[in-house]
N, C-alpha and C. Protein backbone atom coordinates (compact mmCIF):
# COMPACT_ATOMS: atom_id res chain seq x y z
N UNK A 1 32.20 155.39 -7.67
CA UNK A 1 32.59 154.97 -9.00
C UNK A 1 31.35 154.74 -9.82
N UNK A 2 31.63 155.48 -11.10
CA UNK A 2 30.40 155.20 -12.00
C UNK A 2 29.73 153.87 -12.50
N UNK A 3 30.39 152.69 -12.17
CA UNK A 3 30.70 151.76 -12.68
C UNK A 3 29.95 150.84 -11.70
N UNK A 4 30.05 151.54 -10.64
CA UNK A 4 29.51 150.31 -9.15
C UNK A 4 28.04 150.08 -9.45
N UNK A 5 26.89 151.39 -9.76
CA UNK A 5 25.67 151.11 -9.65
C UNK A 5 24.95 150.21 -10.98
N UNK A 6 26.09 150.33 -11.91
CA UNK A 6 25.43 148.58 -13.03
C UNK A 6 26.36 147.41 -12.48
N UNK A 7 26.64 147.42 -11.57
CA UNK A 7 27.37 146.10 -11.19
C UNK A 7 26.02 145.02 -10.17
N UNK A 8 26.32 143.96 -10.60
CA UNK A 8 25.39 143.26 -9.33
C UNK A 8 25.60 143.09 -8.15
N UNK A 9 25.43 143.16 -7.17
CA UNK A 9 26.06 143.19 -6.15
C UNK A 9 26.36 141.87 -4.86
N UNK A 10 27.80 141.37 -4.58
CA UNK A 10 27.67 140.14 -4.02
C UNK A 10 28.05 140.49 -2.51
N UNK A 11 27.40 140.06 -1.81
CA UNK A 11 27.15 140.42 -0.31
C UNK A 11 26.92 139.21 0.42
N UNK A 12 25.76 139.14 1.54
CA UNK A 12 26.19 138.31 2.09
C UNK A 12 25.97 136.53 1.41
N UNK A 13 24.96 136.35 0.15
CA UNK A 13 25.02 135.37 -0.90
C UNK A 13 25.91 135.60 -1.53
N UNK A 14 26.79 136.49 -1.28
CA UNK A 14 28.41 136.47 -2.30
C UNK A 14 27.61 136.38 -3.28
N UNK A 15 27.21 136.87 -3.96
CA UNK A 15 26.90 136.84 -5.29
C UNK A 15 28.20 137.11 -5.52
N UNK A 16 52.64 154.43 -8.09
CA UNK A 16 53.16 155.86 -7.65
C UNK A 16 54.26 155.99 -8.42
N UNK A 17 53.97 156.18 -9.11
CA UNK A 17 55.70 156.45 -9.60
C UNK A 17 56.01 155.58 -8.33
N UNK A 18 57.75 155.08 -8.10
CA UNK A 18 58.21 154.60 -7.18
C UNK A 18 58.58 155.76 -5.90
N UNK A 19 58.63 157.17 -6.59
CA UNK A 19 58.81 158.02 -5.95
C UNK A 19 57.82 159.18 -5.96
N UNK A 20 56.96 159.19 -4.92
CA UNK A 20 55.94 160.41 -5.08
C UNK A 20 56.29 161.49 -5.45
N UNK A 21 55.59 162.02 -6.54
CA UNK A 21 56.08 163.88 -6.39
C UNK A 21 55.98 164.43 -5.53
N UNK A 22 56.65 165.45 -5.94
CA UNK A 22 57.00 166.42 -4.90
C UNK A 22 55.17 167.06 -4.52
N UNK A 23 54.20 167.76 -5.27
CA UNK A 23 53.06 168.05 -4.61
C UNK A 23 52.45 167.14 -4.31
N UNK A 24 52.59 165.42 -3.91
CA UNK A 24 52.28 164.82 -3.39
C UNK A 24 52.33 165.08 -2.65
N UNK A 25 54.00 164.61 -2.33
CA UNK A 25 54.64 164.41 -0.84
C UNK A 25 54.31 165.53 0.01
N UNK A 26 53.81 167.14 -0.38
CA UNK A 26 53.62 168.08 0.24
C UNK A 26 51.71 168.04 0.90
N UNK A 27 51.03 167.16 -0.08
CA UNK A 27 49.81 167.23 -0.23
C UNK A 27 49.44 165.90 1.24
N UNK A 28 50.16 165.21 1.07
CA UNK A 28 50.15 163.62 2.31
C UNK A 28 50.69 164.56 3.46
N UNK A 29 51.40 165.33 3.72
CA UNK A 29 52.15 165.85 5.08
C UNK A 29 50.95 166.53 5.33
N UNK A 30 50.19 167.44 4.41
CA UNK A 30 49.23 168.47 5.41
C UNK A 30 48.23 167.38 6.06
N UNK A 31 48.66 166.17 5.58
CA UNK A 31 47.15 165.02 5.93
C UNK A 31 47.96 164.09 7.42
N UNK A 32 48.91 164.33 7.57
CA UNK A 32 49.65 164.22 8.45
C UNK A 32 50.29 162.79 7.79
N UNK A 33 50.30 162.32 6.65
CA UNK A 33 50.63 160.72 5.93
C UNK A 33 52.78 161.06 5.96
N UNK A 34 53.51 160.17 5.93
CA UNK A 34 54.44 160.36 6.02
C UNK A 34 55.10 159.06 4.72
N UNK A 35 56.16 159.65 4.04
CA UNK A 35 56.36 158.84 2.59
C UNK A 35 57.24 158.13 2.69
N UNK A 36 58.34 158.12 3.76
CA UNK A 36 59.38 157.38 4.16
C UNK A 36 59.15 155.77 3.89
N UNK A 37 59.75 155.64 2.75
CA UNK A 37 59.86 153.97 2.33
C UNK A 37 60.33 153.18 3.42
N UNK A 38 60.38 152.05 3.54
CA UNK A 38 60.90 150.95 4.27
C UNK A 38 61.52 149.83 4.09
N UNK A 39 62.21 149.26 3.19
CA UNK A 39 62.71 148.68 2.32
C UNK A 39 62.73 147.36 3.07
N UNK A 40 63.74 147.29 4.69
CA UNK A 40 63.90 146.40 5.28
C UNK A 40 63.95 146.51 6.90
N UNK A 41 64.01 145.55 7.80
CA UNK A 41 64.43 146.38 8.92
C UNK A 41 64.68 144.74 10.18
N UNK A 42 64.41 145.15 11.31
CA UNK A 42 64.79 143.73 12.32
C UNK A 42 63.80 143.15 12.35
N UNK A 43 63.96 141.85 12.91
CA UNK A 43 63.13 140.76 12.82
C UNK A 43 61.34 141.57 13.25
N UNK A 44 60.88 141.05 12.91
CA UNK A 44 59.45 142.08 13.98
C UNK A 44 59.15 143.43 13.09
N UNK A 45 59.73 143.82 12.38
CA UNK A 45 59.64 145.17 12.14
C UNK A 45 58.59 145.00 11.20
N UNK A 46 57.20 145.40 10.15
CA UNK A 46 56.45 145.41 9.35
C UNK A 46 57.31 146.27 8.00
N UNK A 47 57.68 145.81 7.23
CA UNK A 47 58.17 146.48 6.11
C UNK A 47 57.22 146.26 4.87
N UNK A 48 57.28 147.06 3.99
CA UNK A 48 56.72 147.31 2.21
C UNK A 48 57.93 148.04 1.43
N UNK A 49 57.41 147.89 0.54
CA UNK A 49 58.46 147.94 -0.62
C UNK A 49 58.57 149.29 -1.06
N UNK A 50 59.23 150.83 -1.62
CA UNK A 50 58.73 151.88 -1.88
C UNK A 50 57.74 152.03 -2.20
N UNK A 51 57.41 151.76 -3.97
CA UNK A 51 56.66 152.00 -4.06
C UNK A 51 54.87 151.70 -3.87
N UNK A 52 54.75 150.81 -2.43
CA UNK A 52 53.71 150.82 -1.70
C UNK A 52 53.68 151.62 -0.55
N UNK A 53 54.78 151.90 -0.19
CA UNK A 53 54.90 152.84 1.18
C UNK A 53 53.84 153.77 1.22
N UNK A 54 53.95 154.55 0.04
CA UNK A 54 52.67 156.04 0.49
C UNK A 54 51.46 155.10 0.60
N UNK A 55 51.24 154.35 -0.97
CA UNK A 55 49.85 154.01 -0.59
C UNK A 55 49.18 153.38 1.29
N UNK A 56 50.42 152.66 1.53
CA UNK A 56 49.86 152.07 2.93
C UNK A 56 49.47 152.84 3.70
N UNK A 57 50.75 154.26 3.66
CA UNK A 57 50.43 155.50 5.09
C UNK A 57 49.25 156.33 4.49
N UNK A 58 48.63 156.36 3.24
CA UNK A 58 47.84 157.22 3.44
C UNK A 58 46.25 156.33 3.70
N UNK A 59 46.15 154.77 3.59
CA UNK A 59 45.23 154.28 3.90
C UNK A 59 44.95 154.08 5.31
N UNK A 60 45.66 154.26 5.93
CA UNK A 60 45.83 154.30 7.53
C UNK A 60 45.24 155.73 7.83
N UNK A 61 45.20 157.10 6.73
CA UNK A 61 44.69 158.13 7.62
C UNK A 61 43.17 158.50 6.63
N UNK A 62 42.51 157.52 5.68
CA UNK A 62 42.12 157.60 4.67
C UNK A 62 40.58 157.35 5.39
N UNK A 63 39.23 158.33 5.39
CA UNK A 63 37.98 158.34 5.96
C UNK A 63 37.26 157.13 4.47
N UNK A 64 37.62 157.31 3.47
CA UNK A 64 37.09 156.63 2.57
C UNK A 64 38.40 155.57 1.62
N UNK A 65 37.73 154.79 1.43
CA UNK A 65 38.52 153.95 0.15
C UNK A 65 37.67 153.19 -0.89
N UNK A 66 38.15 153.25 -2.33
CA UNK A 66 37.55 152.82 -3.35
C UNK A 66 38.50 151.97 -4.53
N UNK A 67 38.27 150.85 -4.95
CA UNK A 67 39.18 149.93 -5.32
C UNK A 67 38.18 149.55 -6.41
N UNK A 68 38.87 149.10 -7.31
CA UNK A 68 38.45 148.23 -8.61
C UNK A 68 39.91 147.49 -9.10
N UNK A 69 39.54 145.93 -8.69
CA UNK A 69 40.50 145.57 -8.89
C UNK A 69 40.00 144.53 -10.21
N UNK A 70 41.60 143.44 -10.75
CA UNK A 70 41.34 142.45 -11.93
C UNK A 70 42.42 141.53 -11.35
N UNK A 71 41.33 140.20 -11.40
CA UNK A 71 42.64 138.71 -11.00
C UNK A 71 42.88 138.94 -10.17
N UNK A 72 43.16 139.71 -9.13
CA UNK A 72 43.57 139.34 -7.57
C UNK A 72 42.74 140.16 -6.45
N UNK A 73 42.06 139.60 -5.53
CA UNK A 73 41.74 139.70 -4.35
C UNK A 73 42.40 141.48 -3.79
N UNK A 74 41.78 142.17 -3.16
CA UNK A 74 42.33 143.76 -2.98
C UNK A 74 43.20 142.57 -1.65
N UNK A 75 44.34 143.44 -1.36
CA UNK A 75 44.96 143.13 -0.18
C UNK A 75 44.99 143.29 0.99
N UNK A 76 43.64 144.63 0.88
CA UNK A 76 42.97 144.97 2.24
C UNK A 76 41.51 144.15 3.01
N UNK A 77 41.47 142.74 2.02
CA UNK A 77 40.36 142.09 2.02
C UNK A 77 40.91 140.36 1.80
N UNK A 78 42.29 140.27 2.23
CA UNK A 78 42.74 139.10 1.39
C UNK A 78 43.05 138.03 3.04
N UNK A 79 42.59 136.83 2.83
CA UNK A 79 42.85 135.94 3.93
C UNK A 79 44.71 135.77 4.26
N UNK A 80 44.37 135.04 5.38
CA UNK A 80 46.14 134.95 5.09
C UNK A 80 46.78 133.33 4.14
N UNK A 81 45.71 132.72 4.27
CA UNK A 81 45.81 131.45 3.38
C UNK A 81 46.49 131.70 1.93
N UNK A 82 45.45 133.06 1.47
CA UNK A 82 45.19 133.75 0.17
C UNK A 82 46.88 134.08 0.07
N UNK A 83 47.04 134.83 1.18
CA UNK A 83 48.16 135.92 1.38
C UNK A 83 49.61 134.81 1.12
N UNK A 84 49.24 133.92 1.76
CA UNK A 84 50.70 132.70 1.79
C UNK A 84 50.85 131.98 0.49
N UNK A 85 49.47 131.61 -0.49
CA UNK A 85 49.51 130.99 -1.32
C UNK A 85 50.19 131.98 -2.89
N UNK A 86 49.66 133.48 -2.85
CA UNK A 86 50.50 134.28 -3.48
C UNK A 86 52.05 134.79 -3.49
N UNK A 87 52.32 134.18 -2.42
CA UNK A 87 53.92 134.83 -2.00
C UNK A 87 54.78 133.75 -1.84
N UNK A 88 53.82 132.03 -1.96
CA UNK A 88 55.00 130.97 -1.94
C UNK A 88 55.70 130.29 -2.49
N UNK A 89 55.70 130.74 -4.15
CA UNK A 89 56.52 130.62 -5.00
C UNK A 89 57.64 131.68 -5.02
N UNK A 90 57.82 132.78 -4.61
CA UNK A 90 58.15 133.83 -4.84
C UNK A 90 59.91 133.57 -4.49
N UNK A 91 61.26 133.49 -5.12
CA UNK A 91 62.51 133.57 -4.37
C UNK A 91 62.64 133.66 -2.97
N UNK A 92 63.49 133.60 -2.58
CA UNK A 92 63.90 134.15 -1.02
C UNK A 92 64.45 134.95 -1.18
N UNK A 93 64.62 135.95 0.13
CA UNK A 93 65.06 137.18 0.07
C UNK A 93 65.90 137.27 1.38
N UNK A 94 66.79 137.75 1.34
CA UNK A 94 67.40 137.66 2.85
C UNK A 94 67.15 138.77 3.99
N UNK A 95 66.65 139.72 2.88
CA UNK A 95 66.22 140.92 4.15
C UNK A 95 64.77 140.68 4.78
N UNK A 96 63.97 140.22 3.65
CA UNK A 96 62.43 139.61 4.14
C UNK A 96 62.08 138.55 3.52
N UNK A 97 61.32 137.65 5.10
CA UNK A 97 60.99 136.09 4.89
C UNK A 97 59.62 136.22 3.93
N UNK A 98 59.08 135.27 3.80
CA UNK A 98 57.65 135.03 3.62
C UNK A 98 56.84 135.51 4.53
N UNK A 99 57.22 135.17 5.62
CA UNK A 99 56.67 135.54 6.95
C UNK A 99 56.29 137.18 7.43
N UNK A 100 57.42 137.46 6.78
CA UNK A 100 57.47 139.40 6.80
C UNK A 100 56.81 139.68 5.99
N UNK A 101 56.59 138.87 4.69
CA UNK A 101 55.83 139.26 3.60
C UNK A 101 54.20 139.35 3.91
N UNK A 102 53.82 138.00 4.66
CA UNK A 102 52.36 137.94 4.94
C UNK A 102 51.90 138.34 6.31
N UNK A 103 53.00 138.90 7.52
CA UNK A 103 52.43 140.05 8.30
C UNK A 103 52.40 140.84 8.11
N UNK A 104 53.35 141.89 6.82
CA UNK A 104 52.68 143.63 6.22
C UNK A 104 51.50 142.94 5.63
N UNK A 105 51.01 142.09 4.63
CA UNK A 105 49.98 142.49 4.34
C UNK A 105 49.10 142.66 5.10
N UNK A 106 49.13 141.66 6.30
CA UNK A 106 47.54 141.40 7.28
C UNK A 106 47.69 142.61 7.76
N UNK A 107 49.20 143.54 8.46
CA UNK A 107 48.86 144.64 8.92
C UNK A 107 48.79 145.60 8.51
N UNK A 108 48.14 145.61 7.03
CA UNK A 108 47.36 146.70 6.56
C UNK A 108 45.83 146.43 6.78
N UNK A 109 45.43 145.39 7.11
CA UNK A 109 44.11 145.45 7.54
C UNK A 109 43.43 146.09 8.53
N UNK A 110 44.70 146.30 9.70
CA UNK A 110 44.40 146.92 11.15
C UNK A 110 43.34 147.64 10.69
N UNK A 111 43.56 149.00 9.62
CA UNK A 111 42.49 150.02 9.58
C UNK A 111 41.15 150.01 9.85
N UNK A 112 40.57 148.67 9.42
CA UNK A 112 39.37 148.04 9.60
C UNK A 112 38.87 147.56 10.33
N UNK A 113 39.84 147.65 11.85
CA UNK A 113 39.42 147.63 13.23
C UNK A 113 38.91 148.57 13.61
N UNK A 114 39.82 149.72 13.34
CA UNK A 114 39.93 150.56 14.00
C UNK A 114 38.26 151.36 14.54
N UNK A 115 38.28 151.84 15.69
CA UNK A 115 37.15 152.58 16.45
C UNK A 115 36.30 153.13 15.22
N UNK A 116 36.90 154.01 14.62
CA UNK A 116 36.30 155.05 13.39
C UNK A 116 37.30 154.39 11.76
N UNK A 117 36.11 153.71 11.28
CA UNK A 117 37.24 152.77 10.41
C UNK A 117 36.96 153.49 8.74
N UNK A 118 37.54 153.14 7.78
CA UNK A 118 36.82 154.06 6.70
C UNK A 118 36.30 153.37 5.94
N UNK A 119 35.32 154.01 5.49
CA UNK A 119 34.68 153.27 4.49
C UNK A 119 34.78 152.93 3.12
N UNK A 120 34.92 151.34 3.14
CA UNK A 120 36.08 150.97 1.58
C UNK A 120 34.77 150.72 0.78
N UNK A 121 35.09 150.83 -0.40
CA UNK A 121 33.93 150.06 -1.13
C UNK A 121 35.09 149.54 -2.37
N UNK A 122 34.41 148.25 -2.73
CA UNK A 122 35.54 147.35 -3.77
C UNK A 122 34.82 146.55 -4.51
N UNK A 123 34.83 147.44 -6.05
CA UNK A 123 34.12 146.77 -7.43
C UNK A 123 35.38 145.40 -8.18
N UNK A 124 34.89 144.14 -8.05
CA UNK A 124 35.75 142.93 -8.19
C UNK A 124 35.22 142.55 -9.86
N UNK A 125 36.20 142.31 -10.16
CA UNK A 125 35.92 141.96 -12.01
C UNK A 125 35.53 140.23 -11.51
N UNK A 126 35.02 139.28 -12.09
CA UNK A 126 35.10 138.24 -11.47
C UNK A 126 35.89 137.19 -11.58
N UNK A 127 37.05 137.89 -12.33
CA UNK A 127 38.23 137.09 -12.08
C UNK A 127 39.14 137.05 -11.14
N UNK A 128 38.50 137.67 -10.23
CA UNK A 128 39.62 137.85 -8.87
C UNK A 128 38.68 136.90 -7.85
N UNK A 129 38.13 136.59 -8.18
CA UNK A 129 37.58 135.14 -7.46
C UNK A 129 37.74 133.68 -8.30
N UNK A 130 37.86 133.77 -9.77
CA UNK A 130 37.93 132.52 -10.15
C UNK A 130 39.50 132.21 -10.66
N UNK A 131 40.81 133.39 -10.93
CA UNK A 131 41.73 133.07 -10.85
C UNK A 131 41.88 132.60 -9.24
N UNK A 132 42.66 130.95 -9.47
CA UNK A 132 42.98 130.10 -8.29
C UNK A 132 44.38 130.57 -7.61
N UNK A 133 45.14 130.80 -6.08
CA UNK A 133 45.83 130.67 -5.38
C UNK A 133 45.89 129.85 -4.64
N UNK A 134 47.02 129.05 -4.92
CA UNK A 134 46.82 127.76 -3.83
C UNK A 134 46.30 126.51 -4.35
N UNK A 135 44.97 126.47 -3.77
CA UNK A 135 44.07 125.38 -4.41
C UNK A 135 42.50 125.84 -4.16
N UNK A 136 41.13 124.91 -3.78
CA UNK A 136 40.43 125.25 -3.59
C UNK A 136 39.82 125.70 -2.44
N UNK A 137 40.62 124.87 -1.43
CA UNK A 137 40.33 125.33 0.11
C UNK A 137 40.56 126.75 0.34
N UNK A 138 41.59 127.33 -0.38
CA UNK A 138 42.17 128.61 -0.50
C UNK A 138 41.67 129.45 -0.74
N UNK A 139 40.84 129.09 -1.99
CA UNK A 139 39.74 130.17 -2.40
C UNK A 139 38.49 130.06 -1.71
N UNK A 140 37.92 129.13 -1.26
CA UNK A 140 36.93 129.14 -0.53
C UNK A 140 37.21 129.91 0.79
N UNK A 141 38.30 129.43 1.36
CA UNK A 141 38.25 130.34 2.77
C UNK A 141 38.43 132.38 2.32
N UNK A 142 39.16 131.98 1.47
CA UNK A 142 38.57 133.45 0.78
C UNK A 142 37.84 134.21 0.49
N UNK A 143 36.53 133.54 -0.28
CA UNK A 143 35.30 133.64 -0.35
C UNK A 143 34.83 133.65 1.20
N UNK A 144 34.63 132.78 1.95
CA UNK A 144 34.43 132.99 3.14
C UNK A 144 34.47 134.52 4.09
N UNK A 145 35.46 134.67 3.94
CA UNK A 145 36.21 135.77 4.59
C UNK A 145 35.66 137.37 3.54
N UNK A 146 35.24 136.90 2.22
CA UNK A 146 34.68 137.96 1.91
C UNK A 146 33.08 138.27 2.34
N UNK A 147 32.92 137.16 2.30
CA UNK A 147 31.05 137.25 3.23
C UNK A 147 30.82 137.48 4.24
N UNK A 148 32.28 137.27 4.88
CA UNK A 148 32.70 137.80 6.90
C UNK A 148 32.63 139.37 6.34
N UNK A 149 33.16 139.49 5.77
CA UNK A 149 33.52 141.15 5.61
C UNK A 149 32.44 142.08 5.20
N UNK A 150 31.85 141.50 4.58
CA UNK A 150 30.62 142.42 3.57
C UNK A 150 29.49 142.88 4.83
N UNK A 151 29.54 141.40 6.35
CA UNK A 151 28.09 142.02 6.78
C UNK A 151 28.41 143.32 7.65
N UNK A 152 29.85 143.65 7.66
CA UNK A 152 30.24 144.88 8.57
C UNK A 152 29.51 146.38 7.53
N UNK A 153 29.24 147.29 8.24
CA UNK A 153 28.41 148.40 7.78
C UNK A 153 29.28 149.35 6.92
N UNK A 154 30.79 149.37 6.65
CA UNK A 154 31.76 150.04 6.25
C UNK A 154 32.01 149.66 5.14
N UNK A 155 31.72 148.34 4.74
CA UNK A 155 32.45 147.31 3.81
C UNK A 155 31.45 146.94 2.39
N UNK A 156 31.88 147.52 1.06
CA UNK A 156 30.83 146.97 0.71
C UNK A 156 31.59 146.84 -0.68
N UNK A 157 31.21 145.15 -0.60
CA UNK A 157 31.99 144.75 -2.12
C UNK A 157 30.96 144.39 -3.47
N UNK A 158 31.21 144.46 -4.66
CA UNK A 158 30.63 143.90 -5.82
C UNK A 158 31.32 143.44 -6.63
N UNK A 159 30.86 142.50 -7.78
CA UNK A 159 31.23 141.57 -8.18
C UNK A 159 30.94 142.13 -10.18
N UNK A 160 31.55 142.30 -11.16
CA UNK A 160 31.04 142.32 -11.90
C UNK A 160 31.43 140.76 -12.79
N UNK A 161 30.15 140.47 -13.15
CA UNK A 161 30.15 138.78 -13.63
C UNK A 161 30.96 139.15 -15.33
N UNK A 162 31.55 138.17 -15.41
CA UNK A 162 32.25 137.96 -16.77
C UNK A 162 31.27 137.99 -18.00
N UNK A 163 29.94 137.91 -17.76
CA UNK A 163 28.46 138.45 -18.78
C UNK A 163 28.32 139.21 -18.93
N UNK A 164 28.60 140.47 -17.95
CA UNK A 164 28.10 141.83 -17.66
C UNK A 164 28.67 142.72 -19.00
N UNK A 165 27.76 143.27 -20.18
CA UNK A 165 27.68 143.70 -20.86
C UNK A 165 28.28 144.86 -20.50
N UNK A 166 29.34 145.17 -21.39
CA UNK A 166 30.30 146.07 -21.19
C UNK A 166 30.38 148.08 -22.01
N UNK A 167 29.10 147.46 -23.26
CA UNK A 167 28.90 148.89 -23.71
C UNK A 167 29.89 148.98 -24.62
N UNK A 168 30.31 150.42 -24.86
CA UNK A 168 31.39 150.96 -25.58
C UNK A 168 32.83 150.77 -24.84
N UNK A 169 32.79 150.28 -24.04
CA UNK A 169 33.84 150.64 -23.07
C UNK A 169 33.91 149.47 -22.01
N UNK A 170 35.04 148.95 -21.29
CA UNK A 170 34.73 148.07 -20.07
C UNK A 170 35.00 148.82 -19.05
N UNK A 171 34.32 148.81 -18.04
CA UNK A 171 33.98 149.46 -16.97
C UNK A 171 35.09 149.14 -16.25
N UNK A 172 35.84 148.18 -16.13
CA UNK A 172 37.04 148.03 -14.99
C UNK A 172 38.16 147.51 -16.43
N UNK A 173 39.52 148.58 -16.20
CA UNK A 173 40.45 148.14 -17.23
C UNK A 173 41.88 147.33 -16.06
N UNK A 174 42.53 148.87 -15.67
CA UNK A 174 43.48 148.50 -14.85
C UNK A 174 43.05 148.57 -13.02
N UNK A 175 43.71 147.72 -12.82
CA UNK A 175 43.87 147.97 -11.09
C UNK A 175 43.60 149.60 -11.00
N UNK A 176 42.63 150.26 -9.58
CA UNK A 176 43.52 151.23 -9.41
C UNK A 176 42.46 151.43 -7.88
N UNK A 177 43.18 152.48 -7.05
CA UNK A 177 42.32 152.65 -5.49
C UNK A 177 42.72 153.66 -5.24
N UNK A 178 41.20 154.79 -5.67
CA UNK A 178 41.19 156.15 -5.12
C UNK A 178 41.22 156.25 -3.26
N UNK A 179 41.70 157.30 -2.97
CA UNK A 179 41.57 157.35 -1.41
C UNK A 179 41.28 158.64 -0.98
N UNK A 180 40.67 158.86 0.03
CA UNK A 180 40.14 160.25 0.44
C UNK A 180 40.82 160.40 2.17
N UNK A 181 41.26 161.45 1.94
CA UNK A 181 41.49 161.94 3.42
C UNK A 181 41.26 163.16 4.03
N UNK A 182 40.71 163.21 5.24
CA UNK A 182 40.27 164.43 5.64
C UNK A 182 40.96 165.47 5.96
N UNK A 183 41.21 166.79 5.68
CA UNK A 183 41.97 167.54 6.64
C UNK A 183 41.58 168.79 7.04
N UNK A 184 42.29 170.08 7.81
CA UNK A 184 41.70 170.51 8.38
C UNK A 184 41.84 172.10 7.77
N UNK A 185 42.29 171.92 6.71
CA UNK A 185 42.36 173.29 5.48
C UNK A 185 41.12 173.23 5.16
N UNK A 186 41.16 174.82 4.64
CA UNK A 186 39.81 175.48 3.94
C UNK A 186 39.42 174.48 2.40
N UNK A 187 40.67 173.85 2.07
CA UNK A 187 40.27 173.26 0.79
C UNK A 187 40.00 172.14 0.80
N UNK A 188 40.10 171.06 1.51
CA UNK A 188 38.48 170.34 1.98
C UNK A 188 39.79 168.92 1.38
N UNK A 189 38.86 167.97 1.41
CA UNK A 189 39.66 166.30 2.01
C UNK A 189 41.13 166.49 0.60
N UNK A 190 41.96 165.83 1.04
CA UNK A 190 42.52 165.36 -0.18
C UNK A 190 42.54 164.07 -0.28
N UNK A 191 42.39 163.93 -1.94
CA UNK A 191 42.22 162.95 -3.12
C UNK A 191 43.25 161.95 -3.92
N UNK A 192 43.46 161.19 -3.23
CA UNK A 192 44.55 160.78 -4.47
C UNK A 192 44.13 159.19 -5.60
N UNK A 193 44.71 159.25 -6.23
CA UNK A 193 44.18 157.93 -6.85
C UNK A 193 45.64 157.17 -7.17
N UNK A 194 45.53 155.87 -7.02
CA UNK A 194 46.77 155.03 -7.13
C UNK A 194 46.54 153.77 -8.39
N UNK A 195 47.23 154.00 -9.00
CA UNK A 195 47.17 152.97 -10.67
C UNK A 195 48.24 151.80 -10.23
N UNK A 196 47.99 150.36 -10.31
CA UNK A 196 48.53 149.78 -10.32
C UNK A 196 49.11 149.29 -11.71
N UNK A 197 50.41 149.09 -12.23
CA UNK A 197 51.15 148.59 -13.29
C UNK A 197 51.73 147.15 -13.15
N UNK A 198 51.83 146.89 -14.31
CA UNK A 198 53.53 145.75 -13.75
C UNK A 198 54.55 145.98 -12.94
N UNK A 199 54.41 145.83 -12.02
CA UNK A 199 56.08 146.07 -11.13
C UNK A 199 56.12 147.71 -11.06
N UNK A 200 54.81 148.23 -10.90
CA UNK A 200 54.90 149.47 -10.48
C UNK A 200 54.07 150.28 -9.78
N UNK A 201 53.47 151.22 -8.94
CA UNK A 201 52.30 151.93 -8.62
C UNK A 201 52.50 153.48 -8.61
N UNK A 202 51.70 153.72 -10.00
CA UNK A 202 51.42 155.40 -9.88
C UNK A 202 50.79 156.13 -8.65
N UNK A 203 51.47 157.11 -8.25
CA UNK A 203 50.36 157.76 -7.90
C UNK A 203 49.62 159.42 -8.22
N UNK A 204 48.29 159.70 -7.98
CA UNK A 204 48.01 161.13 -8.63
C UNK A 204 47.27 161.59 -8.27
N UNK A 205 47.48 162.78 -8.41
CA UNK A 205 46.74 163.58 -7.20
C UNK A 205 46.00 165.18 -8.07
N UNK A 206 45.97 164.94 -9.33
CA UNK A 206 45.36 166.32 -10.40
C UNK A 206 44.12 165.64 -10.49
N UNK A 207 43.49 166.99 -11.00
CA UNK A 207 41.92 167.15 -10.91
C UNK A 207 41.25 166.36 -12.59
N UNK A 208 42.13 166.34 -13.22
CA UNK A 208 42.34 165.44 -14.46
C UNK A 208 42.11 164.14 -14.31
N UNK A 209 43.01 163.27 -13.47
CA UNK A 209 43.06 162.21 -13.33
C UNK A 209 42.34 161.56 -12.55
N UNK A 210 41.45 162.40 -11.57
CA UNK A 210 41.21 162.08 -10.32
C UNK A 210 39.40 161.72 -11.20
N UNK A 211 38.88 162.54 -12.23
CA UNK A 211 37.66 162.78 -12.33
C UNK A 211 37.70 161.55 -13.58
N UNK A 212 38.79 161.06 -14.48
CA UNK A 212 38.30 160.09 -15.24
C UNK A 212 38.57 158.67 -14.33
N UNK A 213 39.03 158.83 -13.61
CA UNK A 213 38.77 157.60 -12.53
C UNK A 213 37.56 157.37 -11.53
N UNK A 214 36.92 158.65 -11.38
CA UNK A 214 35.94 158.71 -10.59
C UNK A 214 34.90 158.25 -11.90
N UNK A 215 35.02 158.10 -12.84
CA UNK A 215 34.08 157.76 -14.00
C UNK A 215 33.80 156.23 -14.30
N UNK A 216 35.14 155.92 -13.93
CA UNK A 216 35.60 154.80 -14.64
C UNK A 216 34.47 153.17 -14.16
């Protein structure tokens, strides 16, 4: 992202449509990603909502990831403190507890175990550290957990400070997290980029969209 190398960088001082298109859905299968929503299921089961479904399966087969988020913590980087204090106002639901709510998120983290893990990188506006969840213990163990994360060799977050001179333009507008996956066609990784909305997530996969985000 064009945007990462004027950012300062905080390390270990911490400084889809609902329904993918169709050349999506054709573009995730050659990557072996599968789009099948999950709405609900038995006790134990890990569920997400449609329109997060692709994004989850294709971060699970994804060699790279790139995020610029605003006001909230990425969810592939979020404590579970973080995770409980966002979801405990939220109604009840009878198909999923709270509980279901804050084990899909943690188990989207698995990826970042994994043997061969990918490499995320995540430009933070700095309101996704000073908007509060919870209280302060909350955010601190947050913070915490982002300075756990940064000293791994895969992981590399920045911070742009609420000073940071913005130009003609602000460098981070909306949510959004390009993803790269490898495959084994002549036409080399596929690309997608995911826009977060209100109560919605695009996703896109043209050479249009893909290059003013890679700007952004």
């Amino acid at each position: 992202m064009g945007a990462a190398s004027r950012l300062g960088t905080w390390s270990c001082s911490l400084t889809s449509s609902a329904s993918p298109t169709r050349d999506t859905r054709k573009n995730c299968a050659n990557c072996g990603v599968t789009t099948t929503s999950v709405a609900s299921g038995p006790p134990g089961t890990i569920v997400y909502s449609e329109d997060l479904r692709l994004l989850v399966d294709s971060e699970k087969h994804a060699d790279q990831i790139r995020s610029v988020q605003v006001e909230v913590v990425p969810g592939l980087v979020q404590c579970e403190s973080y995770v409980r204090a966002m979801h405990a106002d939220e109604p009840d639901n009878q198909d999923v507890s709270l509980e279901d709510k804050i084990r899909a998120r943690l188990a989207r983290q698995d990826i970042l175990d994994k043997p061969e893990p990918p490499v995320v990188h995540f430009v933070l506006s700095e309101s996704c550290l000073r908007r509060v969840w919870g209280d302060s213990e909350v955010m601190r163990e947050q913070i915490d957990y982002l300075i756990k994360l940064s000293d791994r060799p895969n992981i590399h977050l920045q911070v742009m400070p609420f000073d940071q001179p913005h130009g003609r333009r602000s460098p981070i507008g909306n949510r959004f997290t390009m993803i790269r996956m490898p495959t084994s066609g002549a036409a080399g990784p596929l690309e997608l980029v995911y826009v977060e909305g209100e109560g919605e997530i695009r996703d896109l996969d043209d050479k249009k969209a893909l290059a003013a985000h890679e700007k952004a």
